[in-house]
Protein backbone atom coordinates (compact mmCIF):
# COMPACT_ATOMS: atom_id res chain seq x y z
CA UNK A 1 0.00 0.00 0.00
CA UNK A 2 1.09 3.85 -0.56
CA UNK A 3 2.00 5.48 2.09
CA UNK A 4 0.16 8.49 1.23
CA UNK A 5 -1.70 10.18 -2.18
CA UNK A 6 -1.67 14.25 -1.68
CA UNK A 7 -5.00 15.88 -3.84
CA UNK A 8 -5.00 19.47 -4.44
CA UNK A 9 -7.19 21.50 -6.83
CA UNK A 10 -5.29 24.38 -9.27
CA UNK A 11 -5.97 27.03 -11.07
CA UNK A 12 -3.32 28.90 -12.32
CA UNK A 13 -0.81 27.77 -9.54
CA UNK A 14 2.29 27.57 -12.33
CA UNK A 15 4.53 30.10 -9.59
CA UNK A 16 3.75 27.67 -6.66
CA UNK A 17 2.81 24.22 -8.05
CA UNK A 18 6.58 22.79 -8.30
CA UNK A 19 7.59 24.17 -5.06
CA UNK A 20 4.01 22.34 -3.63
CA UNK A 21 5.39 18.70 -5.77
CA UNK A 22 8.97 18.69 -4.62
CA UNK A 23 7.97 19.82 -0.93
CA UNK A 24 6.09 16.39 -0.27
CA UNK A 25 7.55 14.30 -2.45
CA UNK A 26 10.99 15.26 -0.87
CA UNK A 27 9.49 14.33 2.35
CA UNK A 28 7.14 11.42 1.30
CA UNK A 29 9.13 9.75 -1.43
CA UNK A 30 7.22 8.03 -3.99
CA UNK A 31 3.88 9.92 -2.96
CA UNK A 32 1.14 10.08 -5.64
CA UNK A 33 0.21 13.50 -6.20
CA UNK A 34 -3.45 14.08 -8.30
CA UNK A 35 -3.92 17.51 -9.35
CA UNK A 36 -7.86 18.36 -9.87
CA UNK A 37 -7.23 21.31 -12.54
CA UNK A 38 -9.82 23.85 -13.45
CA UNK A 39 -8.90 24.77 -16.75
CA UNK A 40 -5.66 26.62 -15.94
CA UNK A 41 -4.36 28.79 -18.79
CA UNK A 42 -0.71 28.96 -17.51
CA UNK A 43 1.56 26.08 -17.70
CA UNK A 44 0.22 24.49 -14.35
CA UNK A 45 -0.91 21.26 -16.16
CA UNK A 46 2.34 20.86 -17.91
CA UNK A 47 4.37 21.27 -14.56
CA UNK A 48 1.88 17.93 -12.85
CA UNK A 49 2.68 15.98 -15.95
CA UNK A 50 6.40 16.56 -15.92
CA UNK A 51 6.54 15.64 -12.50
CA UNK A 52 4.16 12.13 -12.93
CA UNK A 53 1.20 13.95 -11.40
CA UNK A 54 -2.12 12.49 -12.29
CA UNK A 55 -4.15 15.49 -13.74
CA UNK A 56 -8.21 15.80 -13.72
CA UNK A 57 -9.49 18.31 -15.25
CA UNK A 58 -12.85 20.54 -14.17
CA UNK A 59 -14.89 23.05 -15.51
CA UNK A 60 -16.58 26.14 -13.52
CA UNK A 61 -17.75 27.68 -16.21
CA UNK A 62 -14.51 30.45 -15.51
CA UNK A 63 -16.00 30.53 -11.95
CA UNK A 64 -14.30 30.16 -8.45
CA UNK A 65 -17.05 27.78 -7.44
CA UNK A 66 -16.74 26.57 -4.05
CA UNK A 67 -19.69 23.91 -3.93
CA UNK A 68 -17.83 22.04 -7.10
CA UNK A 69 -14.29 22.53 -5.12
CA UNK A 70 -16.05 21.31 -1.72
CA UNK A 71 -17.67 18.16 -4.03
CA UNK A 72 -14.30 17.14 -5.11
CA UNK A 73 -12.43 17.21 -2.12
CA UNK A 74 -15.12 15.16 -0.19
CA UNK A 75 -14.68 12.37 -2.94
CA UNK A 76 -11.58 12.65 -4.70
CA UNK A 77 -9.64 10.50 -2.26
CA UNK A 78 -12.58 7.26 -1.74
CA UNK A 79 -11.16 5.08 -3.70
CA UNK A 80 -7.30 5.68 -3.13
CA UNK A 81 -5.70 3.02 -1.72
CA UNK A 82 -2.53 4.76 -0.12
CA UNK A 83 -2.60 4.43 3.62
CA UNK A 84 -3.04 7.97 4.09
CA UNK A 85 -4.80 10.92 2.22
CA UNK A 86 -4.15 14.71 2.29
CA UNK A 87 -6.30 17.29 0.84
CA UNK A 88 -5.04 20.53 0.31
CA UNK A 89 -4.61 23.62 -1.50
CA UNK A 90 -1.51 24.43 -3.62
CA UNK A 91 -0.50 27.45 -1.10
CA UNK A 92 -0.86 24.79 1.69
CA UNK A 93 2.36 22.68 2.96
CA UNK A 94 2.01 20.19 5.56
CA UNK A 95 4.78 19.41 7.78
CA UNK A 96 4.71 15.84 7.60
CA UNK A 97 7.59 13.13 5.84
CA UNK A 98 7.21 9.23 5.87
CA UNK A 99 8.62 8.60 9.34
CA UNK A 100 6.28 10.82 11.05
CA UNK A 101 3.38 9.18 8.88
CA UNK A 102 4.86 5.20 9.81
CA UNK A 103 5.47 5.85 13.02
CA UNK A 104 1.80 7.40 13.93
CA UNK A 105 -0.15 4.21 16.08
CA UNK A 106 -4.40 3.58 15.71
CA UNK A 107 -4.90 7.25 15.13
CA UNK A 108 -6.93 7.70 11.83
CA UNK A 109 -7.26 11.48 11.89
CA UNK A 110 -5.33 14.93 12.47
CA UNK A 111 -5.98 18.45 12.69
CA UNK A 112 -3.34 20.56 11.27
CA UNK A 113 -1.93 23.46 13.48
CA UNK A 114 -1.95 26.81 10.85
CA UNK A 115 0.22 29.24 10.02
CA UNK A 116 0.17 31.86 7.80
CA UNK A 117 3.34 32.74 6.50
CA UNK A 118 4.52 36.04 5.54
CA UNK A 119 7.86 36.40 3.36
CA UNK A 120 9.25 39.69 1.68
CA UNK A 121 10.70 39.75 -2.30
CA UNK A 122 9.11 36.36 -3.54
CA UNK A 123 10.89 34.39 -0.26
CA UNK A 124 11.85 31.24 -1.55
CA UNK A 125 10.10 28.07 0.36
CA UNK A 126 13.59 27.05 2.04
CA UNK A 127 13.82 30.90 3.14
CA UNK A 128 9.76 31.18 4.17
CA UNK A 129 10.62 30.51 7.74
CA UNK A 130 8.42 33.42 9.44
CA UNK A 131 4.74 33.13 9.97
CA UNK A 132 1.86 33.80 12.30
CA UNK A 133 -0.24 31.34 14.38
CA UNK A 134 -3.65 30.51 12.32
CA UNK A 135 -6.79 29.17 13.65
CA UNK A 136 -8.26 29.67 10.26
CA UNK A 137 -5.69 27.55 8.59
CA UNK A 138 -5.56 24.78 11.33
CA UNK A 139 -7.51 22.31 8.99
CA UNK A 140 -8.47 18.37 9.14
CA UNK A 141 -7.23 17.54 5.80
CA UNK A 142 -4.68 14.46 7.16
CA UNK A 143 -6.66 11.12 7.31
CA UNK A 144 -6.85 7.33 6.54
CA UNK A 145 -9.07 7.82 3.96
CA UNK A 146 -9.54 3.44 4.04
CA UNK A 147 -11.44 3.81 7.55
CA UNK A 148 -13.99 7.19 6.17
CA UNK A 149 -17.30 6.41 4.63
CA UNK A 150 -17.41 10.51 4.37
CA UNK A 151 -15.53 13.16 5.66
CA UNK A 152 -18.09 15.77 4.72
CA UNK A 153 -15.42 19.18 4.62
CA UNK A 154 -16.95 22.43 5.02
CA UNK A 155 -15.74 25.04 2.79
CA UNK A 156 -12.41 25.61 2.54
CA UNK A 157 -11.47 22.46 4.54
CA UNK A 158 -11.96 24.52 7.37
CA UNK A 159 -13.76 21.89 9.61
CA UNK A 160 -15.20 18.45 8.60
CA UNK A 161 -17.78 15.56 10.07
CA UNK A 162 -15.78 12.82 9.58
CA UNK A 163 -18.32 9.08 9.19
CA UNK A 164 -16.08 6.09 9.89
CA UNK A 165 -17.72 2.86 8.43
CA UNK A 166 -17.17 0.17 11.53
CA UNK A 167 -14.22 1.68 12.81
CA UNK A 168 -13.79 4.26 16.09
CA UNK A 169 -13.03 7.79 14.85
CA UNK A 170 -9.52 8.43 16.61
CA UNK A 171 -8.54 11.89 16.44
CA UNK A 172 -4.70 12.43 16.94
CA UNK A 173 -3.09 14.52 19.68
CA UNK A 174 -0.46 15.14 17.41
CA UNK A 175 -0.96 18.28 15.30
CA UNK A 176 1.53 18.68 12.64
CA UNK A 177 2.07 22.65 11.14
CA UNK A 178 0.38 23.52 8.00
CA UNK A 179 2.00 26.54 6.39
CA UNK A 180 -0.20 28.53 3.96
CA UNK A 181 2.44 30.66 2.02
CA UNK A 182 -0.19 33.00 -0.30
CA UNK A 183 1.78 36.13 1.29
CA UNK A 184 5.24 34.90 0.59
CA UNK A 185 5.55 38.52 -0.83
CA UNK A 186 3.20 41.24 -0.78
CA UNK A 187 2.51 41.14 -4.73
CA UNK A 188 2.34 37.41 -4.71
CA UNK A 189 -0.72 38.00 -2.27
CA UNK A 190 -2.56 40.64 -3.47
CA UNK A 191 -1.96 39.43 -7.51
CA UNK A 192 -3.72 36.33 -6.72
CA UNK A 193 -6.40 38.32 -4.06
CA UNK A 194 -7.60 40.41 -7.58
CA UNK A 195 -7.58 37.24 -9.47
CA UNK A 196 -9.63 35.29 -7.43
CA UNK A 197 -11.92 37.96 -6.66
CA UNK A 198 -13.03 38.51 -10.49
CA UNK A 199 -13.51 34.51 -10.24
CA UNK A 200 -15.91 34.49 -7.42
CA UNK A 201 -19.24 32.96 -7.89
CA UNK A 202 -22.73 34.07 -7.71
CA UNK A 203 -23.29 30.64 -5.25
CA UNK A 204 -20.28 31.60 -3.28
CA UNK A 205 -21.27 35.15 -3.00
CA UNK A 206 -24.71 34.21 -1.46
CA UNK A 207 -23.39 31.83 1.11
CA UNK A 208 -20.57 34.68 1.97
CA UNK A 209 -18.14 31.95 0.90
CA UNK A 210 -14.40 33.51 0.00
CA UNK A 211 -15.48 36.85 0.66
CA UNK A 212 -11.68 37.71 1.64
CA UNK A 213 -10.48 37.90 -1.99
CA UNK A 214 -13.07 41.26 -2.56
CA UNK A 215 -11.71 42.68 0.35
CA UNK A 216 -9.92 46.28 0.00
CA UNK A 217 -6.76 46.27 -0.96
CA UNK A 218 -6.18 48.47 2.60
CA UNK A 219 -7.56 45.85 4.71
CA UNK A 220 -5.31 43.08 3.19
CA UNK A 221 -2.44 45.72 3.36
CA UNK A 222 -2.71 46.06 7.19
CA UNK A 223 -3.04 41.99 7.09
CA UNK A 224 -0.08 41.87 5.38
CA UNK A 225 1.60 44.65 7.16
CA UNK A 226 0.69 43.10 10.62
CA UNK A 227 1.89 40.02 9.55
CA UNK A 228 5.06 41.40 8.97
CA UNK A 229 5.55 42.46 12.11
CA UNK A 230 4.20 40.00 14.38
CA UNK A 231 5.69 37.37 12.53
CA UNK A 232 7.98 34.72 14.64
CA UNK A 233 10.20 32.04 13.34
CA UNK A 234 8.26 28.85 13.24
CA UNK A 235 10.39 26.24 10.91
């Protein structure tokens, strides 16, 4: 069996996507990566193939849709047969490597602790060291997706109602560090803020869903700007 099969949904993720491959297959060796694609128009498909990604494309009709992202993550990993799945975005990097995966006893479920990361002049990922404690990004996306019947993840991955199918749900003390690295730089932020924002859709905009990308450009400026300077060392 695997030891564990990483899914991630892209759009346009060509800066970030090999940085987001080589980060867990460096620490997972041999890890199967699928990357759910919706109809990127930069090389981000290329970059999965190259690196033996299995690619799935989606259409949103040119729409961030969060009901079709929240439908894929809740089934793309049921009939995986790695020992462990991870779902994820392609800003998110989970602190995990196969030792810390084999060495983990009954547990069939962890919740991430977050981080947001803040980095100045495109901060490479080996120089992205300084972050933020995140409730918002401390996510249940690590799992033994063999024991779920459902996992049922709220938007954004935010929480979930995990359904065993005869097995005890067994949720891990252990909470490894999920870094979300959208503000490795300010531009790198705000470029992808304004490009999400024109995606948003009409279904996501009634349920309030990904509201932050329309925010100001002041109020993610302070965000940004606090970041900055509250930020600790924290890998």
């Amino acid at each position: 069996m695997n030891l564990l099969h990483v899914f991630v949904c892209t759009w346009n993720e060509s800066k970030i996507l090999q940085d987001f491959i080589d980060w867990y297959r460096s620490r997972v060796p041999g890890c199967l990566i699928t990357v759910y694609d919706n109809e990127s128009t930069d090389n981000t498909v290329e970059i999965a193939l190259q690196n033996n990604c299995k690619v799935i494309s989606f259409s949103t009709n040119d729409q961030m849709d969060e009901l079709t992202l929240m439908n894929i993550r809740n089934n793309c990993w049921k009939k995986t047969l790695s020992e462990w799945c991870l779902v994820v975005d392609a800003d998110e990097l989970v602190d995990i490597n196969a030792e810390f995966l084999k060495n983990l006893g009954t547990e069939n479920i962890l919740k991430c602790k977050g981080y947001e990361m803040f980095g100045e002049e495109e901060d490479s990922i080996d120089d992205l060291i300084y972050g933020c404690e995140s409730v918002g990004y401390s996510k249940p996306v690590l799992f033994r997706g063999w024991i779920f019947e459902e996992i049922s993840f709220a938007p954004g991955n935010h929480s979930c109602s995990p359904i065993p199918f005869e097995h005890n749900l067994l949720w891990s003390t252990i909470n490894p560090n999920l870094y979300h690295t959208k503000w490795r730089s300010w531009s790198n932020g705000i470029e992808r803020a304004h490009l999400l924002a024109k995606k948003r859709s009409d279904h996501s905009r009634q349920n309030n869903w990904n509201i932050h990308y329309e925010f100001d450009d002041s109020i993610h400026l302070d965000y940004y700007s606090n970041g900055i300077k509250n930020r600790i060392k924290v890998r």
